[in-house]
N, C-alpha and C. Protein backbone atom coordinates (compact mmCIF):
# COMPACT_ATOMS: atom_id res chain seq x y z
N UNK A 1 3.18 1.65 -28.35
CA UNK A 1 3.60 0.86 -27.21
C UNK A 1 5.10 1.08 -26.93
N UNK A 2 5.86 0.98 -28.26
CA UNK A 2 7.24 0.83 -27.62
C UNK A 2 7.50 2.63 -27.50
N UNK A 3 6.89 3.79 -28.29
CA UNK A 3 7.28 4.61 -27.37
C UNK A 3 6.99 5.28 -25.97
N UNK A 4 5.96 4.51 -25.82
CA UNK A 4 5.30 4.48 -24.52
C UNK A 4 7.06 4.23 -23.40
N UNK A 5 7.38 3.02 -23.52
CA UNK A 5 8.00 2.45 -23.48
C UNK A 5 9.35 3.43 -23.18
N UNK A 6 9.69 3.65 -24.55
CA UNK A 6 10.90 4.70 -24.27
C UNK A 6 10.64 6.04 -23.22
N UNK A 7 9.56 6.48 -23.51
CA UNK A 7 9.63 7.71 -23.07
C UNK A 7 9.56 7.27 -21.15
N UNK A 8 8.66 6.27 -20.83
CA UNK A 8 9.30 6.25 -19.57
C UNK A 8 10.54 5.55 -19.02
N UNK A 9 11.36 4.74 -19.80
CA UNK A 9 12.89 4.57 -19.69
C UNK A 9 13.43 5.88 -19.26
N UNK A 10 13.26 7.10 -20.45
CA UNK A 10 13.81 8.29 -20.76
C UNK A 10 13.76 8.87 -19.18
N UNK A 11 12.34 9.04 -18.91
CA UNK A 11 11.74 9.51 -17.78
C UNK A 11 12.69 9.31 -16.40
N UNK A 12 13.12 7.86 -16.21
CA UNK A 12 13.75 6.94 -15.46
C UNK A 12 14.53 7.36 -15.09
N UNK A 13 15.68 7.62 -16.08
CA UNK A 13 17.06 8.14 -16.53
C UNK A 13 17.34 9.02 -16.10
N UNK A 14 16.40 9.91 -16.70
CA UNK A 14 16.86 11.63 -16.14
C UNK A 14 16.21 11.96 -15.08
N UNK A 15 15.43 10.70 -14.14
CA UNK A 15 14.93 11.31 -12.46
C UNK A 15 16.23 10.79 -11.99
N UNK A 16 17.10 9.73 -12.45
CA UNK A 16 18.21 9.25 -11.55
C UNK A 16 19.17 10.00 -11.90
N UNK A 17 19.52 11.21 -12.98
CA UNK A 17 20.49 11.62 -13.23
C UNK A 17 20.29 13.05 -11.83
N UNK A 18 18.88 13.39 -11.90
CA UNK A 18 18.62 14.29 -10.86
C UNK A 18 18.90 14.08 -9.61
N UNK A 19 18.77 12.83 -9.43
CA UNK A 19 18.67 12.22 -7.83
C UNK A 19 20.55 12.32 -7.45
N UNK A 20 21.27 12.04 -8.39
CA UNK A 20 22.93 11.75 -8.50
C UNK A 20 23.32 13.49 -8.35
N UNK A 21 22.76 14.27 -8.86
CA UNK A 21 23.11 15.50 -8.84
C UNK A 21 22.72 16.30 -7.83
N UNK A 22 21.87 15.77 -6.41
CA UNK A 22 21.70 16.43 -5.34
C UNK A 22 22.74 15.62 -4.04
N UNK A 23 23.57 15.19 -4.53
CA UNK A 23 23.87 14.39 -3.74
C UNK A 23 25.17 14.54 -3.11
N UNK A 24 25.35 14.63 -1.74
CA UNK A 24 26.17 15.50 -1.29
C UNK A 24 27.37 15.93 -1.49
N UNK A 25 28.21 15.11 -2.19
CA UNK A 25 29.29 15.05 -2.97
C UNK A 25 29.64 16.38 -3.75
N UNK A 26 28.20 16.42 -4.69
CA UNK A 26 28.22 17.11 -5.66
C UNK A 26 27.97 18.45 -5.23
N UNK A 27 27.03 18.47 -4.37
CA UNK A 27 26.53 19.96 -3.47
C UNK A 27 28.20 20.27 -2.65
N UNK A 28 29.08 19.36 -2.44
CA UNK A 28 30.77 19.98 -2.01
C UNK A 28 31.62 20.70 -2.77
N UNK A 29 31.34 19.85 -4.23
CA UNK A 29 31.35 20.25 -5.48
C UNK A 29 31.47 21.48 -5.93
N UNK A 30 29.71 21.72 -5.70
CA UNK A 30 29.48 22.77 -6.52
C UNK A 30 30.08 24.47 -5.52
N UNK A 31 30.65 23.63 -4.25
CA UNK A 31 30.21 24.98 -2.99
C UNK A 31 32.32 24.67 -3.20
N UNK A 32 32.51 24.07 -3.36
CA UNK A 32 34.46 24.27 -3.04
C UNK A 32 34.26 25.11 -4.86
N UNK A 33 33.86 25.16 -5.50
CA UNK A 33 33.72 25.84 -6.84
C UNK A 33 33.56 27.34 -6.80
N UNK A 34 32.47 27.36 -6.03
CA UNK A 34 31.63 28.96 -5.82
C UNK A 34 32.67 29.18 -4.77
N UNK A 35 33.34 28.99 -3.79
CA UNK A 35 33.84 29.52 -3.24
C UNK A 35 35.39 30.33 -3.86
N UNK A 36 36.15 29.41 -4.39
CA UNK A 36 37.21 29.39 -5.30
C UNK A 36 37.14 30.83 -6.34
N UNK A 37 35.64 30.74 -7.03
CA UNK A 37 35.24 32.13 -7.86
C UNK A 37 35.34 32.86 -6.84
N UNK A 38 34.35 32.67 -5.76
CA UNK A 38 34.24 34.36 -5.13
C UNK A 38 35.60 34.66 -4.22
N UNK A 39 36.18 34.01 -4.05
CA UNK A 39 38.06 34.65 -3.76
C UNK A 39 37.88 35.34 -4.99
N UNK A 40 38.63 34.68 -6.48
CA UNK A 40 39.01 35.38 -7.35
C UNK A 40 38.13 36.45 -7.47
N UNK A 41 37.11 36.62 -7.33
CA UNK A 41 36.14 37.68 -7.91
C UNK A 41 36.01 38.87 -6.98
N UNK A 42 36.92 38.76 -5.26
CA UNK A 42 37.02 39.58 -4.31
C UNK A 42 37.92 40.26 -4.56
N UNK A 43 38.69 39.39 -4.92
CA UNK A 43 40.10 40.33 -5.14
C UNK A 43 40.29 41.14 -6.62
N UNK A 44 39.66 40.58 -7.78
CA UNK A 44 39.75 41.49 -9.29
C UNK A 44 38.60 42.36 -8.77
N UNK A 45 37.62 42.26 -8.01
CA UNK A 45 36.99 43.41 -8.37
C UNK A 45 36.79 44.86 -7.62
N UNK A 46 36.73 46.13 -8.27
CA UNK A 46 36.89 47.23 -7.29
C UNK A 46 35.51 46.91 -5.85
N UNK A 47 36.87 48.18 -4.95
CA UNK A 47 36.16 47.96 -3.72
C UNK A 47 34.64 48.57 -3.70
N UNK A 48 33.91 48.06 -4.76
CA UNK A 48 32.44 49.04 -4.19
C UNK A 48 32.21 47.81 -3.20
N UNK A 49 31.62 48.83 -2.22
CA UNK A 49 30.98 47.98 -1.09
C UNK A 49 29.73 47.04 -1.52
N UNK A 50 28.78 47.50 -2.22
CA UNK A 50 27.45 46.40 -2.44
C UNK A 50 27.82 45.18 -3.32
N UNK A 51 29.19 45.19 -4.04
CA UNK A 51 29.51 44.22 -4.81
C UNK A 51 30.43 43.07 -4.01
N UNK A 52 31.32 43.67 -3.55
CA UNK A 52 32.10 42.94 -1.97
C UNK A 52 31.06 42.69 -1.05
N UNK A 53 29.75 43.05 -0.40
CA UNK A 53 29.27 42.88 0.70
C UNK A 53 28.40 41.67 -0.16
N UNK A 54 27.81 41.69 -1.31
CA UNK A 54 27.35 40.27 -1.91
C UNK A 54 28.18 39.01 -2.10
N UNK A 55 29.43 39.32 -2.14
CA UNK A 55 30.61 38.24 -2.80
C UNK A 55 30.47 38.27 -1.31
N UNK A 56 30.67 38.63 0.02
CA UNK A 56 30.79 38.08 1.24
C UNK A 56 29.42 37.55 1.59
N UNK A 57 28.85 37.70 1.53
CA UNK A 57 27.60 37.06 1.61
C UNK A 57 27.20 35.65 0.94
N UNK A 58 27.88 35.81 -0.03
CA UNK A 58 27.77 34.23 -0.42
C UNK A 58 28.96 33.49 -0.27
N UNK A 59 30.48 33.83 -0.17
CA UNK A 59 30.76 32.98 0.98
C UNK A 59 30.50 32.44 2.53
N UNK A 60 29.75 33.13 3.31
CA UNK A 60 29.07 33.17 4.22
C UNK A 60 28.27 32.03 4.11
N UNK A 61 27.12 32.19 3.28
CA UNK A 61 26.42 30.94 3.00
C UNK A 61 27.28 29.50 2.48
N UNK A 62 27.94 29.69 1.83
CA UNK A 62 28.60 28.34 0.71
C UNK A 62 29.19 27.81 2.13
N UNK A 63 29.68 28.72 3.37
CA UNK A 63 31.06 27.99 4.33
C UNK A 63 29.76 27.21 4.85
N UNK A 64 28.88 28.22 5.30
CA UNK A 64 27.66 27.41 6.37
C UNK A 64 27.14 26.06 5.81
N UNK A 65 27.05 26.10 4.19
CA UNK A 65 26.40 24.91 3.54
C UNK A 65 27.53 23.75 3.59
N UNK A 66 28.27 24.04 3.70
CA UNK A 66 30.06 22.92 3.73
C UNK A 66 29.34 22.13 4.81
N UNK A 67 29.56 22.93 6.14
CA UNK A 67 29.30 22.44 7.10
C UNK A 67 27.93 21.14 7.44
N UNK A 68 27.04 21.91 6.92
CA UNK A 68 25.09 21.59 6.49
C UNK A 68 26.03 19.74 6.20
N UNK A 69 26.98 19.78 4.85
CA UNK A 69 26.89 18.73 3.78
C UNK A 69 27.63 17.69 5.17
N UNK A 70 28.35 18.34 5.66
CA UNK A 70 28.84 17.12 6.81
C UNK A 70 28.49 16.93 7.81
N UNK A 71 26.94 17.24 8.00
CA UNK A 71 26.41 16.85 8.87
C UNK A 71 25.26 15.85 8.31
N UNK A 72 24.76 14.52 9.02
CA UNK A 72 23.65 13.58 8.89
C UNK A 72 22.79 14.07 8.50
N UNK A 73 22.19 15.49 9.47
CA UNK A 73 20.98 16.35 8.50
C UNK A 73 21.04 16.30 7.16
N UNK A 74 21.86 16.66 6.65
CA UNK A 74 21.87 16.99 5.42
C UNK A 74 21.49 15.79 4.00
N UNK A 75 21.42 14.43 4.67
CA UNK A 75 21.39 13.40 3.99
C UNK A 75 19.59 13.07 4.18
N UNK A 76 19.18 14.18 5.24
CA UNK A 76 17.43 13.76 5.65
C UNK A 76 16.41 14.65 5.32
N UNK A 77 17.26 15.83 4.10
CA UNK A 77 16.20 17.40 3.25
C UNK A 77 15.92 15.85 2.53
N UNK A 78 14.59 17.08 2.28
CA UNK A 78 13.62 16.20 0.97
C UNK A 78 14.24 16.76 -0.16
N UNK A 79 14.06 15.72 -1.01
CA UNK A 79 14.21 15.95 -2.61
C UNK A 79 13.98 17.56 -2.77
N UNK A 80 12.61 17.86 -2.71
CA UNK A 80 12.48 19.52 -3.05
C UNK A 80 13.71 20.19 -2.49
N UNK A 81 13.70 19.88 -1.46
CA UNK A 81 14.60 20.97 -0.87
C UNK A 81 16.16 21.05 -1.10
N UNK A 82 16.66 19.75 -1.48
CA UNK A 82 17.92 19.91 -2.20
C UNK A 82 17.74 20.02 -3.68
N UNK A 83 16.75 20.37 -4.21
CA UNK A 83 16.33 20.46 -5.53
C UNK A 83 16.81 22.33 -5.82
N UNK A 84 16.24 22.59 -4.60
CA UNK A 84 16.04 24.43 -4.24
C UNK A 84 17.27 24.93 -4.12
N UNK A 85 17.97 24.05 -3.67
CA UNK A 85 19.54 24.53 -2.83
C UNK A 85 20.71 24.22 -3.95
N UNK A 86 19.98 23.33 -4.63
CA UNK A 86 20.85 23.38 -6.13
C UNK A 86 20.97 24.86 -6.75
N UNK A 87 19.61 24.85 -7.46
CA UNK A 87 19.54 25.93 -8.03
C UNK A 87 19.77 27.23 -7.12
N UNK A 88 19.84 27.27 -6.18
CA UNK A 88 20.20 28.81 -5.46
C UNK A 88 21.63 28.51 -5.49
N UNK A 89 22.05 27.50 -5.51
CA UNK A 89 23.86 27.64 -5.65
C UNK A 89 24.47 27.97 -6.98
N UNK A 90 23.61 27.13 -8.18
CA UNK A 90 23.83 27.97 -9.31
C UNK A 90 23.33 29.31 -9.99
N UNK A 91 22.59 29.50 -9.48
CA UNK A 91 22.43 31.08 -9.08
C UNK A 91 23.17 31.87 -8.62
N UNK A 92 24.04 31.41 -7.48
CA UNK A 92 25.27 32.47 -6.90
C UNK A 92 26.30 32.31 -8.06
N UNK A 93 26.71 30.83 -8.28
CA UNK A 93 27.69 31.36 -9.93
C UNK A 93 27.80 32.05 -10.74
N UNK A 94 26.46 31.87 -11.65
CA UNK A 94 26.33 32.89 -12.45
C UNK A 94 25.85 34.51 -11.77
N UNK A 95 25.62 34.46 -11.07
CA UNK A 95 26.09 36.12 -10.34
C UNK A 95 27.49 36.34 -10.42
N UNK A 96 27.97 35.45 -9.92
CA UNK A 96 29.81 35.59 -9.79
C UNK A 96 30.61 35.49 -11.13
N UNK A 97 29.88 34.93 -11.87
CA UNK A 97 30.39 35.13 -13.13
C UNK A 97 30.21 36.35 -13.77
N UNK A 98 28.96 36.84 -13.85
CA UNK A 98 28.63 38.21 -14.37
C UNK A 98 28.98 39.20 -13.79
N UNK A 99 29.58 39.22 -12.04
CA UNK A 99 30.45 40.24 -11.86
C UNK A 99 31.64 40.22 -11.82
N UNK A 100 32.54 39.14 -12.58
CA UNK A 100 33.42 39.00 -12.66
C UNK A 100 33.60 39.60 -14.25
N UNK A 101 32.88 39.47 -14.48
CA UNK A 101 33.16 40.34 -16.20
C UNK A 101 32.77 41.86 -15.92
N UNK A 102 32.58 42.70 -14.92
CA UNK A 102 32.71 43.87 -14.55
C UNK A 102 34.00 44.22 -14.57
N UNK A 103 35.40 43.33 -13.80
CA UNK A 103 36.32 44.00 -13.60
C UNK A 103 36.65 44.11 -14.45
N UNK A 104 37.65 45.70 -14.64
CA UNK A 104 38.18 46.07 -15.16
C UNK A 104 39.53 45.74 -15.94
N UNK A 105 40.05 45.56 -16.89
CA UNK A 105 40.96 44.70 -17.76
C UNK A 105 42.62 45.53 -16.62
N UNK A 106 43.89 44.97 -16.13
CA UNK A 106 44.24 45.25 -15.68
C UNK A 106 45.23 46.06 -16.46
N UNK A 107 45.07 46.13 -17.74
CA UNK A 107 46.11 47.73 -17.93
C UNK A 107 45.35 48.13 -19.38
N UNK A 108 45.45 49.27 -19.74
CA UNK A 108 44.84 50.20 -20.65
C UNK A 108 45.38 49.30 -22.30
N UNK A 109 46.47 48.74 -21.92
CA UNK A 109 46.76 48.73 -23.95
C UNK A 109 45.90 47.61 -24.39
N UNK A 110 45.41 48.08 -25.49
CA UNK A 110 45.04 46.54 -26.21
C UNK A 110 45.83 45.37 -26.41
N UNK A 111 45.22 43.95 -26.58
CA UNK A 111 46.31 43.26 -26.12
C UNK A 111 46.08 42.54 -27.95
């Protein structure tokens, strides 16, 4: 009974910790973040074009989603769908992270 009990407390908890984490604030959050990387990650990394034309591409999206967060729409996606838009934003991070460990160290000596 009483872990009956706990486990849907538990349950409770971590749907409201989910519900707090789609919430537009945090989606500004997470997009003034990703944006911030992909500057730094435009400028350390060489000019190949498919690596720059992705880092522009997801600023592209992150500016459009800024916009999305200050508009009323944005307070009327369903759960799924800011569920989706989470994870595709942390998805562009860790892209931006892993090509940010491509660039190249900026001078030859060991440090």
């Amino acid at each position: 009974m009483f872990n009956r009990l706990k486990k849907l407390w538990q349950q409770h908890r971590e749907k409201k910790e989910l519900r707090k984490s789609i919430e537009p604030l945090e989606f500004q959050k997470m997009a003034q973040e990703i944006l911030i990387m992909a500057e730094i990650a435009a400028q350390i990394l060489p000019e190949d074009n498919q690596v720059q034309n992705r880092i522009k591409k997801i600023k592209q999206d992150v500016e459009k989603l800024q916009v999305l967060i200050q508009n009323r729409e944005f307070k009327k996606l369903s759960f799924d769908t800011r569920l989706e838009l989470k994870h595709s934003l942390e998805a562009s991070k860790v892209m931006l992270e892993e090509s940010m460990h491509l660039a190249l160290p900026p001078t030859n000596l060991l440090q």
